[in-house]
C-alpha atoms as a PDB file:
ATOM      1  CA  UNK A   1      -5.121   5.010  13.498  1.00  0.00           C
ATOM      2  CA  UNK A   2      -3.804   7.689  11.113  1.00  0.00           C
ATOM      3  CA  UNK A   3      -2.428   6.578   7.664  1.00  0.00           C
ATOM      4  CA  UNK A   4       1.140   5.710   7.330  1.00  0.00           C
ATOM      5  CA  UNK A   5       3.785   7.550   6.217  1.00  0.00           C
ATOM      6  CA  UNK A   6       5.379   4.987   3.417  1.00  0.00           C
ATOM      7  CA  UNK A   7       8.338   5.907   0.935  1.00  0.00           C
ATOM      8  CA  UNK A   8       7.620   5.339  -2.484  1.00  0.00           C
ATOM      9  CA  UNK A   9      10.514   4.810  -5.558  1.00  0.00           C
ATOM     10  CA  UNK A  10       9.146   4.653  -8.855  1.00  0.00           C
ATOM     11  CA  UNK A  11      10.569   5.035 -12.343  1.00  0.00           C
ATOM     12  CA  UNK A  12       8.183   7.944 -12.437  1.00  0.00           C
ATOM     13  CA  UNK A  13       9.975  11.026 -10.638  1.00  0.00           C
ATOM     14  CA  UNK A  14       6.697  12.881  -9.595  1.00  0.00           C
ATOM     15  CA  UNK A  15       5.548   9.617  -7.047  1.00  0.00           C
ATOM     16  CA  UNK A  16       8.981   9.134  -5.098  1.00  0.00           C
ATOM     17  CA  UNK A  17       9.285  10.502  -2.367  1.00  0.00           C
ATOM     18  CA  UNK A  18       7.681  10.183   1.237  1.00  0.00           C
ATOM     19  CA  UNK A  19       4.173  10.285   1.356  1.00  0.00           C
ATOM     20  CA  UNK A  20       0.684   9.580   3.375  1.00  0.00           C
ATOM     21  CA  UNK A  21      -1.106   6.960   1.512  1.00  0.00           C
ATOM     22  CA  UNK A  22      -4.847   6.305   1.506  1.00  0.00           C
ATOM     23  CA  UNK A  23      -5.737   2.648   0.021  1.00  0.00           C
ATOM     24  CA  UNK A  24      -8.530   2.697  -2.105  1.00  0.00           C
ATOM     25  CA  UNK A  25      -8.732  -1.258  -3.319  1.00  0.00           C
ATOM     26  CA  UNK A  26      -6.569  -4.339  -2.622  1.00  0.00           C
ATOM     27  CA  UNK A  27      -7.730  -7.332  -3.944  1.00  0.00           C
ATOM     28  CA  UNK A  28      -5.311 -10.764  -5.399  1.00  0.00           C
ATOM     29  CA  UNK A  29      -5.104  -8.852  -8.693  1.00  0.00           C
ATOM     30  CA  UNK A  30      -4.992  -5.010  -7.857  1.00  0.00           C
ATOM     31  CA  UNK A  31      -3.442  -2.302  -5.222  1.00  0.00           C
ATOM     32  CA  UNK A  32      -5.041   1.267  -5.695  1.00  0.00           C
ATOM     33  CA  UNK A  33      -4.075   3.924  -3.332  1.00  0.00           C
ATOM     34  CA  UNK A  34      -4.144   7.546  -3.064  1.00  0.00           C
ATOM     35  CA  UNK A  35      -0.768   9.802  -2.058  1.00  0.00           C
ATOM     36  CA  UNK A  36      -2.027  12.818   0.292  1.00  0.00           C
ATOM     37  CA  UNK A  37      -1.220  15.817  -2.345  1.00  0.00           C
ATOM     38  CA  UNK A  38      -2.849  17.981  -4.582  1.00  0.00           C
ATOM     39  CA  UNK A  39      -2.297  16.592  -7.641  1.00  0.00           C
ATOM     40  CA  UNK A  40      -0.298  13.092  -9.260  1.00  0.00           C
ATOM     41  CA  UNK A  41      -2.407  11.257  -6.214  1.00  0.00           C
ATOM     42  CA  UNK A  42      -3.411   8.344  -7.568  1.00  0.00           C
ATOM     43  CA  UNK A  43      -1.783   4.889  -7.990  1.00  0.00           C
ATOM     44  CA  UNK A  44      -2.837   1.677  -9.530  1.00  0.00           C
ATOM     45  CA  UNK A  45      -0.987  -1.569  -9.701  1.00  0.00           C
ATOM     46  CA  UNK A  46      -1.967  -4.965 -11.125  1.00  0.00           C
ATOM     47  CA  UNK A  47      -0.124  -8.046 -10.108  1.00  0.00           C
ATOM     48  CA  UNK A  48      -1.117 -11.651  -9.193  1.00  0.00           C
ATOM     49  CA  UNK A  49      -1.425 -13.428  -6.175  1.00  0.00           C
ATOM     50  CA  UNK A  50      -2.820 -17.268  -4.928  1.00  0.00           C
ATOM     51  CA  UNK A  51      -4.894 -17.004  -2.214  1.00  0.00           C
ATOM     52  CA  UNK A  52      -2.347 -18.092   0.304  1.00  0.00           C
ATOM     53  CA  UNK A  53       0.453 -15.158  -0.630  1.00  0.00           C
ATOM     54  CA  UNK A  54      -2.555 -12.751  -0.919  1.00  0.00           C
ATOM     55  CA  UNK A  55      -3.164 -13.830   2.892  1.00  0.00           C
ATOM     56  CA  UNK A  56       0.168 -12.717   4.135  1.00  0.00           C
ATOM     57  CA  UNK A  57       0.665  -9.911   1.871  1.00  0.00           C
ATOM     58  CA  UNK A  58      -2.884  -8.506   2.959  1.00  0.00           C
ATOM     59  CA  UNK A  59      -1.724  -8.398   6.222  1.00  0.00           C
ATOM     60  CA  UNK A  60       1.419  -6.242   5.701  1.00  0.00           C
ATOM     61  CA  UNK A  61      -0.367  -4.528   3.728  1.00  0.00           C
ATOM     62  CA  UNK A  62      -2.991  -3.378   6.194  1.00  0.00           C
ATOM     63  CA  UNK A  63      -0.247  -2.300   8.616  1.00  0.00           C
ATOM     64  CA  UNK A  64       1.363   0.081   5.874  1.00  0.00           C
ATOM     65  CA  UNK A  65      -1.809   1.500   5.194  1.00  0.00           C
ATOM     66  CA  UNK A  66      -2.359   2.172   9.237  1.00  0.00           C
ATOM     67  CA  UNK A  67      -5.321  -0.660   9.088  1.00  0.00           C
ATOM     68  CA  UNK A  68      -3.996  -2.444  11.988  1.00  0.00           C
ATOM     69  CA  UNK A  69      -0.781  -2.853  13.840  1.00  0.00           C
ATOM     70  CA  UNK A  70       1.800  -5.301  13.417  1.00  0.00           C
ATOM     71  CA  UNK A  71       1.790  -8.319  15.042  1.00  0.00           C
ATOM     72  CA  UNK A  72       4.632 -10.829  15.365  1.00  0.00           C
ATOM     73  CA  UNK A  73       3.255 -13.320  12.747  1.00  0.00           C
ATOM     74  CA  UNK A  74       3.381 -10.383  10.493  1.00  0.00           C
ATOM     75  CA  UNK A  75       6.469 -11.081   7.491  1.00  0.00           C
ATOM     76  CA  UNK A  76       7.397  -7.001   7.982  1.00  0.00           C
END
């Protein structure tokens, strides 16, 4: 399955836009991807999750990033 192509807004002009994204780490504290490009390709975000909203955000998050495909108990 090929990766996604996801639209990303940010308050940082040079990373909105549409864009193929290659995930790097996802874990109940962090999300780092890469944006297909030549350059401003990397993204990092910390946040924090309990181990049952990590569950269900792990899955939509592995559809986004063309993991897996969507399944009807997914919250898309």
């Amino acid at each position: 399955m090929s990766a996604r192509r996801c639209y990303i807004e940010s308050e940082n002009e040079s990373y909105i836009g549409h864009f193929a994204l290659k995930l790097i780490e996802f874990s109940p504290s962090l999300l780092s991807f890469e944006i297909v490009r030549p350059r401003d390709n990397y993204v990092e975000v910390s946040f924090e999750f309990d181990a049952k909203n990590f569950e269900v955000v792990h899955r939509v998050a592995e559809v986004i990033f063309g993991l897996r495909e969507p399944d009807e108990n997914d919250s898309l």
